[in-house]
Protein backbone atom coordinates (compact mmCIF):
# COMPACT_ATOMS: atom_id res chain seq x y z
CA UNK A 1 -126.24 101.77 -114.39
CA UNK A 2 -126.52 97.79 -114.15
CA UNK A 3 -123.58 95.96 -114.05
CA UNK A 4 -123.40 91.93 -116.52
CA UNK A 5 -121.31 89.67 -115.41
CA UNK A 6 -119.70 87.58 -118.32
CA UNK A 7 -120.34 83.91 -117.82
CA UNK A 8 -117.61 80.98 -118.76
CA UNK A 9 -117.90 81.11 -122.18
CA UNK A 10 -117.65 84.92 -121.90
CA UNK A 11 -121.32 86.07 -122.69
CA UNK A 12 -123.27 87.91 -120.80
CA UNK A 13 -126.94 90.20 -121.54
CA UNK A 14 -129.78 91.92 -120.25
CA UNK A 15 -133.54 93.08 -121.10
CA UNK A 16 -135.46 96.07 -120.73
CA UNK A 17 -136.45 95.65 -116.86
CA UNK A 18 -132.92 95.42 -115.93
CA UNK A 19 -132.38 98.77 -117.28
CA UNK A 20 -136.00 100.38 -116.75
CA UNK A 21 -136.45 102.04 -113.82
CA UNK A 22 -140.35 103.08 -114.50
CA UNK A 23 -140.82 104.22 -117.47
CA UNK A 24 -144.43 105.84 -118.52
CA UNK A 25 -147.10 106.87 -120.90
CA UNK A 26 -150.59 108.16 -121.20
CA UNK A 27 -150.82 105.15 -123.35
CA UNK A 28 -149.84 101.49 -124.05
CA UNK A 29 -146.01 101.17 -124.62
CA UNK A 30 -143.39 99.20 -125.55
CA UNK A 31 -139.44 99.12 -124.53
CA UNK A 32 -136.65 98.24 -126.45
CA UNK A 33 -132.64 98.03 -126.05
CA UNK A 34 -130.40 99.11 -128.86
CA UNK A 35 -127.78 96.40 -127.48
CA UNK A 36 -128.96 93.82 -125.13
CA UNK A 37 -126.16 90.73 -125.23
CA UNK A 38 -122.27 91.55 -124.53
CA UNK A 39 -119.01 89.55 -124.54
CA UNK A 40 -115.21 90.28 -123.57
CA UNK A 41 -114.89 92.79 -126.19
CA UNK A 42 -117.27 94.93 -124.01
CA UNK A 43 -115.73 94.86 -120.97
CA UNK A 44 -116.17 98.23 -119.31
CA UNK A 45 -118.73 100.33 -119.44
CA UNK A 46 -121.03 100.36 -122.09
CA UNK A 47 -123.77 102.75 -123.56
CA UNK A 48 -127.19 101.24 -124.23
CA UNK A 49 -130.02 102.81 -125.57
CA UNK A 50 -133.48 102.69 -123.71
CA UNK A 51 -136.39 103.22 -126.25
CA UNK A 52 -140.12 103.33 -125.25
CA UNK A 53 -142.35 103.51 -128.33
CA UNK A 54 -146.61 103.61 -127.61
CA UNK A 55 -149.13 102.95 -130.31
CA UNK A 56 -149.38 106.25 -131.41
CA UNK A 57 -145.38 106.15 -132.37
CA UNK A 58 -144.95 107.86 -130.45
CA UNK A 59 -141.09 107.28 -129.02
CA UNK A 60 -138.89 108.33 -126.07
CA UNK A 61 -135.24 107.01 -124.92
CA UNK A 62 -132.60 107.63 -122.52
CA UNK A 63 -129.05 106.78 -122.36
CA UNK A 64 -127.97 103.74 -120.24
CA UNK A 65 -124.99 103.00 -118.85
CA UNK A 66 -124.03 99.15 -118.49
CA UNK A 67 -121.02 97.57 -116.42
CA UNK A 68 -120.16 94.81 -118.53
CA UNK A 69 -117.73 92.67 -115.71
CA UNK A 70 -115.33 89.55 -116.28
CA UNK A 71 -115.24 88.10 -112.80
CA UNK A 72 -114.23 84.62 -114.10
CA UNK A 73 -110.82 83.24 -113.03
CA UNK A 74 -108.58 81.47 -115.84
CA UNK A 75 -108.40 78.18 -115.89
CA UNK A 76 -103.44 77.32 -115.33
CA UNK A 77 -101.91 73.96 -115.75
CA UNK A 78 -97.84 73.51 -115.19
CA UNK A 79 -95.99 69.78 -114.78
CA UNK A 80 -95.99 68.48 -111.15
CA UNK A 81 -91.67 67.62 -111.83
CA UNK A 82 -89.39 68.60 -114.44
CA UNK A 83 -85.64 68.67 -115.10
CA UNK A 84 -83.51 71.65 -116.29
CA UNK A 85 -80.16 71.76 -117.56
CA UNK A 86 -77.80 74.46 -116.77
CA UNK A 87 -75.60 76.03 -119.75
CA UNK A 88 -72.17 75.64 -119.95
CA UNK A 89 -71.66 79.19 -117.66
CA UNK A 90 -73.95 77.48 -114.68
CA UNK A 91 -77.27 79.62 -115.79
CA UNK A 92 -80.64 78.80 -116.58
CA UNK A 93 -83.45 80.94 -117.33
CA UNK A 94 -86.66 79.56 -116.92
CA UNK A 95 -89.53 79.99 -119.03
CA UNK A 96 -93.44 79.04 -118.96
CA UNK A 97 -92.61 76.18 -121.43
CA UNK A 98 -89.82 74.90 -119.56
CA UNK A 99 -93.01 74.62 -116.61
CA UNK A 100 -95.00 73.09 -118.94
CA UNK A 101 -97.17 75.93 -118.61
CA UNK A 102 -100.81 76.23 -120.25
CA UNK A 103 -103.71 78.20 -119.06
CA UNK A 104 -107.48 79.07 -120.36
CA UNK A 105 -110.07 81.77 -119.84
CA UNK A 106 -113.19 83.02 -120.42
CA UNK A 107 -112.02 86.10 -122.20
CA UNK A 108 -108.31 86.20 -123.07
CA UNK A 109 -104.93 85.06 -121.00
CA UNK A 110 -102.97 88.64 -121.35
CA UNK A 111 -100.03 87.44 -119.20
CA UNK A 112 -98.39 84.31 -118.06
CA UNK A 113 -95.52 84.99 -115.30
CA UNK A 114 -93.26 82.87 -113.43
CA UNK A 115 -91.99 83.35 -109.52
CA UNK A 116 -88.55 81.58 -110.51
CA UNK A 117 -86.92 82.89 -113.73
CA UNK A 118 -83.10 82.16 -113.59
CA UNK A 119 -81.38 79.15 -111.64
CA UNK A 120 -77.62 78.60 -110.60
CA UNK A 121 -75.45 76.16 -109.86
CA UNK A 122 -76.65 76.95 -106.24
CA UNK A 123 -79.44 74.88 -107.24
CA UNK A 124 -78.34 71.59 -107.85
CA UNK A 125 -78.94 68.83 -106.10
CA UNK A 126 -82.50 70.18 -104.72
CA UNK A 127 -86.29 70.65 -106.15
CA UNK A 128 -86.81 74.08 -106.37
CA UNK A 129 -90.34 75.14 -106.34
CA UNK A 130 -91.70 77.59 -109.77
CA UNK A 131 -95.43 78.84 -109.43
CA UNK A 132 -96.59 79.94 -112.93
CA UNK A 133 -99.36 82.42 -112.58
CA UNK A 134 -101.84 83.07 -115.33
CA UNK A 135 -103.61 86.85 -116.02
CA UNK A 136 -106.63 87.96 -117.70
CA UNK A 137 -107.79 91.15 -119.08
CA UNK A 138 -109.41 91.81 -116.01
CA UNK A 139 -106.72 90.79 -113.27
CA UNK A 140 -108.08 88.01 -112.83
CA UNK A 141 -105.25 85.40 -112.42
CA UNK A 142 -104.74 81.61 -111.13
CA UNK A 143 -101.58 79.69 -110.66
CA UNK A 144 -99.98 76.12 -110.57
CA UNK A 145 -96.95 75.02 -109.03
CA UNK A 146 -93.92 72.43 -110.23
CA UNK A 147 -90.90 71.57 -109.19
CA UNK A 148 -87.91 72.16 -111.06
CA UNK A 149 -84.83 69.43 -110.18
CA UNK A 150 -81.85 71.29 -111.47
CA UNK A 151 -79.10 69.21 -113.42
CA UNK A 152 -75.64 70.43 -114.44
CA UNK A 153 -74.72 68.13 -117.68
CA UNK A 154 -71.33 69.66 -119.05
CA UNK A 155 -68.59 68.34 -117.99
CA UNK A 156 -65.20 69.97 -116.83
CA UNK A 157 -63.57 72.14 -119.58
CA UNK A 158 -59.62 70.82 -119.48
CA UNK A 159 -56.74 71.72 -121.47
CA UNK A 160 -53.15 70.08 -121.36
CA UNK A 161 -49.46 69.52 -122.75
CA UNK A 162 -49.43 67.49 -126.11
CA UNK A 163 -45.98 65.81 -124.06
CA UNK A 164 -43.82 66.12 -121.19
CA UNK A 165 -40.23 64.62 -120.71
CA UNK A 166 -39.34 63.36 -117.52
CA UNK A 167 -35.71 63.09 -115.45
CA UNK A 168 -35.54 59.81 -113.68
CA UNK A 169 -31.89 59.73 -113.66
CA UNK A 170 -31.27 62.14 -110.39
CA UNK A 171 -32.94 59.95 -108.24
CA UNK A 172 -34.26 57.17 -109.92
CA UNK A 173 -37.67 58.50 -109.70
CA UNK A 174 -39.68 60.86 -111.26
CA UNK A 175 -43.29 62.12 -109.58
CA UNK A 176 -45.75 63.58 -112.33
CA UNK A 177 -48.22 66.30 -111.25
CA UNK A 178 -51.04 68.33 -112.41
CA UNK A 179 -48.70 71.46 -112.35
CA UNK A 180 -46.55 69.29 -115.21
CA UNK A 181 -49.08 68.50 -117.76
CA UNK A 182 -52.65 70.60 -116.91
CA UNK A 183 -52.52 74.39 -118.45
CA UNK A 184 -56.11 75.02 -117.84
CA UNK A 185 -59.12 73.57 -115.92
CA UNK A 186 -62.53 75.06 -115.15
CA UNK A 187 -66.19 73.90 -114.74
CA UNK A 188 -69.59 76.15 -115.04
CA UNK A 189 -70.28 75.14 -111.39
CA UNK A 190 -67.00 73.83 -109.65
CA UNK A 191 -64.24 76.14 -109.15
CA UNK A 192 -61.94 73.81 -108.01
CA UNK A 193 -61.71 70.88 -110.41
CA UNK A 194 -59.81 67.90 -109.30
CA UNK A 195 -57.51 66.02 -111.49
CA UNK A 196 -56.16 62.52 -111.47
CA UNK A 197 -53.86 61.08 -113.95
CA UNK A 198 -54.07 56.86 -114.20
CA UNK A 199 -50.08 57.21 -113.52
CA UNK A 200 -47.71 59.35 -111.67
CA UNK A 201 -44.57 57.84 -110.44
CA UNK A 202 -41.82 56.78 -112.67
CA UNK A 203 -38.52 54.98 -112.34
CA UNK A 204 -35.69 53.56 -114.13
CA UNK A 205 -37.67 51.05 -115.81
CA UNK A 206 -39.48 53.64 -117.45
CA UNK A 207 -36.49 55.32 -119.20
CA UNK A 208 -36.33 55.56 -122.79
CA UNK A 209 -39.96 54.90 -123.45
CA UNK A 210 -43.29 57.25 -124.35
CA UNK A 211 -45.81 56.55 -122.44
CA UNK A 212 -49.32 57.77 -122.39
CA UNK A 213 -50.92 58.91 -119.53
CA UNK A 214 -54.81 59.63 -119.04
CA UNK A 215 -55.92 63.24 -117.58
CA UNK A 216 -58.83 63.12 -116.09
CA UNK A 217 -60.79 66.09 -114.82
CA UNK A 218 -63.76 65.91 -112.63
CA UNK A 219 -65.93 68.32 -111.14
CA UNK A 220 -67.70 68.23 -107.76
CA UNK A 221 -70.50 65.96 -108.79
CA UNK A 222 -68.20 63.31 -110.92
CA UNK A 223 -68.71 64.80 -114.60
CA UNK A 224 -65.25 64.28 -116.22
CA UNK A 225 -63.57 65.00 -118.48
CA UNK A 226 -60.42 62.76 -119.78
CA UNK A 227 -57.36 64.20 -122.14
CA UNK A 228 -54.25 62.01 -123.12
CA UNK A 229 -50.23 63.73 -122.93
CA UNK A 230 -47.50 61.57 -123.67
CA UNK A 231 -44.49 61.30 -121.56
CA UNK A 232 -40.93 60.74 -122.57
CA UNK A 233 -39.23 59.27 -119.43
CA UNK A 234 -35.24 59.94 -119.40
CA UNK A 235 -31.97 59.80 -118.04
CA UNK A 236 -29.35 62.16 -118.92
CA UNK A 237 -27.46 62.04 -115.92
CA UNK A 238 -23.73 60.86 -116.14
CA UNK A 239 -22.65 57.76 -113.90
CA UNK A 240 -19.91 58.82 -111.05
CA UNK A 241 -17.48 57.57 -109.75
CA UNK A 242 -14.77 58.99 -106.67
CA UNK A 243 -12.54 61.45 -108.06
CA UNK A 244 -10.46 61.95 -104.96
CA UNK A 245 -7.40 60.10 -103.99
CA UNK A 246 -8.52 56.81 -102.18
CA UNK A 247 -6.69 53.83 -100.60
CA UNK A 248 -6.97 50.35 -101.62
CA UNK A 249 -6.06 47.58 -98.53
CA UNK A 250 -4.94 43.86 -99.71
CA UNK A 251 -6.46 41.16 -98.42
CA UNK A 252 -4.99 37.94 -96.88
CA UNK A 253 -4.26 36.93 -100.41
CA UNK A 254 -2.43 39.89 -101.15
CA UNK A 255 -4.57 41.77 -103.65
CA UNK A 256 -7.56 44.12 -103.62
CA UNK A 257 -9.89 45.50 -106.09
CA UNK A 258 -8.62 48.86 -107.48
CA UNK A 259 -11.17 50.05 -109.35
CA UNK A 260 -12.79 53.29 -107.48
CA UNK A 261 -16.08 53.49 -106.01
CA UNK A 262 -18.87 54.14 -108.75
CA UNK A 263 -22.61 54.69 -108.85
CA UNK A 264 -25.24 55.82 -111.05
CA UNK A 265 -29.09 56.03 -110.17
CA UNK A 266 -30.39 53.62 -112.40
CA UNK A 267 -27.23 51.37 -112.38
CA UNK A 268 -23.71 51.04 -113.90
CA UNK A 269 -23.46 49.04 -117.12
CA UNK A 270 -19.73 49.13 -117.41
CA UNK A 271 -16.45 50.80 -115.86
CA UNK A 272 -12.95 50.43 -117.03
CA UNK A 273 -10.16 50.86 -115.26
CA UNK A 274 -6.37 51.18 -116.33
CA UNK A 275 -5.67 49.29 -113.04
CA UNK A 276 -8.09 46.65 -112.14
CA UNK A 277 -6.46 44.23 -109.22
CA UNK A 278 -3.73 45.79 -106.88
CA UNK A 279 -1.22 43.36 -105.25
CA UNK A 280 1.62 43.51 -103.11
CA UNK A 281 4.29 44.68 -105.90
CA UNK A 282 2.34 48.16 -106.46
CA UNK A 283 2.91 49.33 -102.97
CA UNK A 284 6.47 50.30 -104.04
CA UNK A 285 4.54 52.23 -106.46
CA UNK A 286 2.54 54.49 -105.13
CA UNK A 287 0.65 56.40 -105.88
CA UNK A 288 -0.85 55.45 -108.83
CA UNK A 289 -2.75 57.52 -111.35
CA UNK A 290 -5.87 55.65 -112.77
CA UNK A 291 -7.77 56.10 -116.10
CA UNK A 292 -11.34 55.53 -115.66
CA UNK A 293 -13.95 55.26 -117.57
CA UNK A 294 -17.68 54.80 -116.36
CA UNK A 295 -21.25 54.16 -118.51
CA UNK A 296 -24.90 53.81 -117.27
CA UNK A 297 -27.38 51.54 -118.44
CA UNK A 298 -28.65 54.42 -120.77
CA UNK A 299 -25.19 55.28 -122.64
CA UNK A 300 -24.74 58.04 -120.29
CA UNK A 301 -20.69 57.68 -119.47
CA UNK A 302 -18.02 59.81 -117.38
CA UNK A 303 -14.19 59.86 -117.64
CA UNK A 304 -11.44 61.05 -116.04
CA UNK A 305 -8.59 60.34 -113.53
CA UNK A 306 -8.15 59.43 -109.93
CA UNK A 307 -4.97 58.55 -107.92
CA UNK A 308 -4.90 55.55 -105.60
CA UNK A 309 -2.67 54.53 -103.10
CA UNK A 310 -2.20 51.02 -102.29
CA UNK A 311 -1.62 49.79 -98.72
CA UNK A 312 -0.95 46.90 -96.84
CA UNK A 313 -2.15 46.74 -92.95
CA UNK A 314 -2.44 42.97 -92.63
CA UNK A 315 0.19 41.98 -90.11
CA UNK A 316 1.63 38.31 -90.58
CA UNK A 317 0.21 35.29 -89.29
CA UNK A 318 2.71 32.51 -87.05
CA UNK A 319 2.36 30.27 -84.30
CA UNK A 320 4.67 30.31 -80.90
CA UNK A 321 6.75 27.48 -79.89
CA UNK A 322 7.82 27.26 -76.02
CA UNK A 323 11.58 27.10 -75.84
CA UNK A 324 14.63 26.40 -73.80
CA UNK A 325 17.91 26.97 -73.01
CA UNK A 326 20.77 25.58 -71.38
CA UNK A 327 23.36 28.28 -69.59
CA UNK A 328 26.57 28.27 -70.76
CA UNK A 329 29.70 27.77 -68.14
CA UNK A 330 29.12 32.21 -68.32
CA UNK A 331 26.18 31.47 -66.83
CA UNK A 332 24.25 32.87 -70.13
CA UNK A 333 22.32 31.48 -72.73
CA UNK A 334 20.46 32.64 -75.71
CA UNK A 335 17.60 31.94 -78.28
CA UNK A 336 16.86 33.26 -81.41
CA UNK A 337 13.34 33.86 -83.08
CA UNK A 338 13.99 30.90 -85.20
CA UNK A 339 13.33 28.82 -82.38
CA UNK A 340 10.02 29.84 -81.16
CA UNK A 341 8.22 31.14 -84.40
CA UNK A 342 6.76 28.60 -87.04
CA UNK A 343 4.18 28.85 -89.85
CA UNK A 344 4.73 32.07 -90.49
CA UNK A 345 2.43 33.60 -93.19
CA UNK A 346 1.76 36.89 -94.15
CA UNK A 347 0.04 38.39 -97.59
CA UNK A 348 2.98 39.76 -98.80
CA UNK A 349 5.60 37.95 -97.52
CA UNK A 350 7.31 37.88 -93.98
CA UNK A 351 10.40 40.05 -93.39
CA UNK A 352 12.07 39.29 -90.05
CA UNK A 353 11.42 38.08 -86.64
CA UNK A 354 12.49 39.56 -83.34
CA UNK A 355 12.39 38.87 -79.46
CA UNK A 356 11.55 41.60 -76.67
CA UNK A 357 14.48 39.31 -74.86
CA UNK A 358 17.07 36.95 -76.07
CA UNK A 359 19.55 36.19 -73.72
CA UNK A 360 19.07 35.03 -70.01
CA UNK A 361 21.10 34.78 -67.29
CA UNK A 362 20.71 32.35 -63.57
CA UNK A 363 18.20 34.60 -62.40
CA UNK A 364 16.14 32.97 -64.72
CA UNK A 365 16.57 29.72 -63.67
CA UNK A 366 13.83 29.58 -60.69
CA UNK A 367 10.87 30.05 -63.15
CA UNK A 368 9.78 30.24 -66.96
CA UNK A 369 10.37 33.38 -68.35
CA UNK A 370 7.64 34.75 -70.82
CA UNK A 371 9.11 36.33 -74.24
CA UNK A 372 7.76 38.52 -76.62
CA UNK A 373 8.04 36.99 -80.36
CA UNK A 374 7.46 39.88 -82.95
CA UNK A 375 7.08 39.41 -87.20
CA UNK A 376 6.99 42.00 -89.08
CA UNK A 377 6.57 41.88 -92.67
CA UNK A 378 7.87 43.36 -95.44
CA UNK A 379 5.55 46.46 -95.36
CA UNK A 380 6.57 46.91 -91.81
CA UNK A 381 3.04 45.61 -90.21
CA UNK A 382 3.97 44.05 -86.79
CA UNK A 383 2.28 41.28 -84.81
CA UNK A 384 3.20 39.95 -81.60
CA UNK A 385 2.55 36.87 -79.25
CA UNK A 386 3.94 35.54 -76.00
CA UNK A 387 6.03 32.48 -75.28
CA UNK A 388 7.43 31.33 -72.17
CA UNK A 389 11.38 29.84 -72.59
CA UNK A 390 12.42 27.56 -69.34
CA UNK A 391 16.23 28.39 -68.65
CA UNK A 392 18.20 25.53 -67.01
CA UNK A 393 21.66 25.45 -65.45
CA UNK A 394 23.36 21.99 -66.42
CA UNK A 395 27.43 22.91 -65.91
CA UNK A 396 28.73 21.23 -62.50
CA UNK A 397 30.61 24.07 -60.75
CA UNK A 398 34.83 23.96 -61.44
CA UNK A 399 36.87 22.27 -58.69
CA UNK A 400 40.19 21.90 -58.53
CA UNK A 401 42.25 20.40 -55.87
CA UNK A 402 46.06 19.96 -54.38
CA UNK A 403 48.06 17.21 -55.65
CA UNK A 404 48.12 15.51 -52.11
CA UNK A 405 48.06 16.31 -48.40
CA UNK A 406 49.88 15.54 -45.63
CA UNK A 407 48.16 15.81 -42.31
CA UNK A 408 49.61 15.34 -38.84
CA UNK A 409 47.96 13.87 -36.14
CA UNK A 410 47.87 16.16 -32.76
CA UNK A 411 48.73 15.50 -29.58
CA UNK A 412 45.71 14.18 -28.66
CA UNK A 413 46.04 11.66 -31.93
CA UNK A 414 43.37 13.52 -34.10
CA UNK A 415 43.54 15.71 -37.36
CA UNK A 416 40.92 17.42 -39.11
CA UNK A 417 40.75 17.78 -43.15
CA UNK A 418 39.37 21.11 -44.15
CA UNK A 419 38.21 21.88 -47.09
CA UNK A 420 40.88 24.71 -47.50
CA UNK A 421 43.29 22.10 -46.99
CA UNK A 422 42.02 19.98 -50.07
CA UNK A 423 40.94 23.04 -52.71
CA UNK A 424 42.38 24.90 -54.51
CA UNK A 425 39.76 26.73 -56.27
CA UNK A 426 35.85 26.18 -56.96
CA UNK A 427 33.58 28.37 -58.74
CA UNK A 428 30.24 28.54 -60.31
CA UNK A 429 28.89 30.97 -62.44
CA UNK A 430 25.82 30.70 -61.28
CA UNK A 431 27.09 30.34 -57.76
CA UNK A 432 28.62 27.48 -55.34
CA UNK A 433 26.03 26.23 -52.66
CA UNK A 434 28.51 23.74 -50.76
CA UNK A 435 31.52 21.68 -50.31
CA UNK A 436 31.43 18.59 -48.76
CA UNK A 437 34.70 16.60 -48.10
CA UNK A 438 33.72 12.64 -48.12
CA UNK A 439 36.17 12.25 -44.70
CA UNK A 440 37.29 15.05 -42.63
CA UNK A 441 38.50 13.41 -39.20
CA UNK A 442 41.24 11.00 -38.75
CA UNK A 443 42.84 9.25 -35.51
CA UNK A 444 46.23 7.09 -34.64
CA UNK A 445 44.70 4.21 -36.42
CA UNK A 446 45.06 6.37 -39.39
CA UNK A 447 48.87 7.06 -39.19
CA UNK A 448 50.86 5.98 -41.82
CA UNK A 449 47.91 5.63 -44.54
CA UNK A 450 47.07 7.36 -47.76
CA UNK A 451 43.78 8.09 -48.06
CA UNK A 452 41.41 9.22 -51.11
CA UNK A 453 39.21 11.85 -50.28
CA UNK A 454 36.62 13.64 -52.21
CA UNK A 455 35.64 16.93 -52.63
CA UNK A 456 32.30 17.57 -53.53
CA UNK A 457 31.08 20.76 -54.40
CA UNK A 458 27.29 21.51 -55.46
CA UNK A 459 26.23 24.47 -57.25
CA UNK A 460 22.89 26.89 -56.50
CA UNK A 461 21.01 24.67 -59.61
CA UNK A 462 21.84 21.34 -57.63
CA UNK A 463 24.95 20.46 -60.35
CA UNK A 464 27.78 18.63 -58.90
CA UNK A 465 31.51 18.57 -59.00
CA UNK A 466 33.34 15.78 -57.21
CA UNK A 467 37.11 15.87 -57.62
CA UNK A 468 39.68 13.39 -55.00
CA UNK A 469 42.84 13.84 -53.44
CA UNK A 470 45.36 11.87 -51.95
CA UNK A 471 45.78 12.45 -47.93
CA UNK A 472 48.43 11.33 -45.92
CA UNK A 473 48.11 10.69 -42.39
CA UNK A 474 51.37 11.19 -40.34
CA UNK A 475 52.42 11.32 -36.72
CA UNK A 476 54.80 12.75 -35.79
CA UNK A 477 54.81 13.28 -32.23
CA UNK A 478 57.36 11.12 -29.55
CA UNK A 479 56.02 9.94 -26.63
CA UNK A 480 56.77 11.75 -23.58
CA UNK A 481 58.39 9.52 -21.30
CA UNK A 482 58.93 10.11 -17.63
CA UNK A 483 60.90 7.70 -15.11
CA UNK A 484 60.05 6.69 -11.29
């Protein structure tokens, strides 16, 4: 057999020597092919008739068989770069369009194929490389190469609350999450969608208003997706205020607020108490049972009762004076408060002044003795200070003396006065120091004479007594005469 190989165009024939492999007569002769040109139709192998035919007419064939051969390649073009989309799951399947795929043969393209046929999400963000590959009736194939860039377009599916209602009043602030507003979220290639929302912390100055607040969704290479849920910000809670028995202290002026302590998150508006200022009279009252009433600056109110007690711990305010005293002829002296407090002052009015010590005695005399002035006030609050009192003894001792004395001279013409001779009695209550006589001797040239002598007598404190009696000086003694 011979074997034609189909050209470009997809022709391809032969003559009588390529089949003839010596054919013969006696005569002159002539060969002839029943079919000498083929195309792709005759692919394969193909009977051809041989015929020799001589001048005579003689005619003899034989059965040929020819190999009719495509050996030609086909001819593939595909894009150098194109962009695919993915579908809203995160597939693709490729096709020879999508390439840009077109190829030419000879004889007929039976089959175009592709390496890459489905892309993911796994894909994005790189050039993935697609050979398209072209096939003719004969196997023979040729290819072309692109490069696919892979391109996710659909942005985050996200579903949320029409509205939400906030509670600002427990704290004063509200946070608003994702959890409060998103019921679904999900993305063909992201399975964790972020969301942001253009506002999530709310306060007081947000209550009672609707406010709209952007939902954005946005999947890992920044499609988004944006949704709108209104939020009602509130407060419902009730203001407060103490509803255990407290105590209310007075000032220096004598009152204090009584309304109990109140609060509320985002801020009283008003509270109304049955008492509003305590003062000094309502301590004989106690305790006192209080109607209160309490609203927010939302209408939110509270009522109720509380008892109070009101109490006074401000001890009085005075000044110290330094005093003194004079002992009486006892030897005692007192002071009362009166003379060492002034400017007394006190919130709700002074009640009575005492001393630690109010009497003193002469032991006291030597130095200043320090006193302790007390005022207490009419709610029994004490306060004390120190003052020093200087005690002085001013009474001259008591001295009395004999109506007169007579004195004798001796017999040596001398007498001595004595004190004993002159008093009668001297005392002090504090105590006698001395007793001086102003003369105590007298002689002969005293005989005969009345003298006035003085008794002095000086007390511990340096006071003085002098009292005078009348001495008379006799003698009374003969001479003793004696004769030669």
């Amino acid at each position: 057999y011979v074997t034609v190989l189909l050209d470009s165009n997809g022709k391809g024939s032969i003559n009588t020597s390529d089949v003839d492999a010596g054919s013969v007569d006696n005569c002159a002769f002539e060969l002839s092919l029943d079919v000498d040109s083929f195309s792709c139709n005759d692919v394969g192998n193909v009977s051809v008739m041989l015929t020799g035919t001589d001048g005579s007419a003689n005619v003899g064939s034989t059965m040929v068989t020819v190999s009719v051969v495509d050996s030609v390649s086909p001819m593939a073009w595909s894009g150098m770069n194109v962009t695919l989309e993915l579908d809203s799951s995160g597939n693709r399947n490729v096709s020879v369009s999508d390439v840009l795929g077109i190829a030419s043969d000879n004889c007929d393209v039976t089959s175009e194929v592709l390496d890459v046929t489905h892309l993911t999400c796994s894909s994005l963000g790189s050039s993935v490389p697609v050979t398209y590959t072209a096939i003719d009736a004969s196997g023979n194939s040729a290819s072309s190469r692109t490069y696919v860039s892979v391109v996710d377009v659909d942005a985050p599916l996200l579903e949320v609350k029409s509205s939400v209602t906030l509670e600002v009043g427990i704290t004063g602030q509200a946070l608003l999450t994702e959890n409060d507003v998103v019921l679904s979220k999900s993305d063909n290639c992201d399975s964790d969608v972020s969301v942001v929302l253009n506002k999530t912390m709310f306060d007081c100055m947000d209550a009672g208003t609707v406010l709209a607040v952007l939902v954005t969704a946005i999947d890992n290479i920044g499609l988004t997706t944006n949704r709108t849920v209104m939020v009602s910000v509130v407060d419902s809670v009730d203001p407060n205020f103490v509803n255990n028995p407290y105590t209310v202290y007075l000032n220096d002026a004598g009152v204090a607020s009584a309304i109990p302590f109140h609060n509320d998150t985002c801020g009283v508006y008003e509270i109304v108490s049955s008492i509003t200022i305590a003062d000094c009279l309502d301590i004989a009252r106690n305790p006192h049972t209080l109607s209160v009433y309490v609203s927010d600056v939302h209408g939110n109110t509270k009522t109720g009762q509380v008892v109070m007690t009101v109490v006074d711990d401000l001890p009085a305010n005075f000044s110290v004076l330094n005093g003194s005293v004079v002992l009486g002829a006892n030897g005692v002296a007192s002071i009362g408060p009166g003379s060492l407090v002034s400017d007394e002052v006190d919130n709700c009015g002074v009640g009575f002044s005492s001393l630690d010590r109010d009497e003193f005695v002469c032991a006291d005399v030597s130095s200043v003795q320090e006193v302790v002035v007390t005022v207490t006030d009419v709610n029994g609050n004490n306060a004390s200070a120190t003052t020093f009192v200087s005690v002085r003894d001013e009474t001259a001792p008591v001295v009395e003396v004999v109506g007169g004395v007579d004195l004798y001279l001796n017999s040596s013409g001398y007498v001595m006065l004595t004190v004993g001779d002159v008093e009668v009695r001297s005392s002090d209550a504090c105590g006698v120091l001395s007793r001086v006589l102003s003369r105590e001797m007298f002689s002969c040239a005293d005989a005969g004479k009345t003298f006035s002598v003085n008794l002095t007598v000086t007390d511990v404190n340096g006071n003085v007594h002098v009292n005078s009696t009348d001495v008379v000086i006799h003698d009374d003694v003969a001479p003793t005469v004696s004769g030669v």
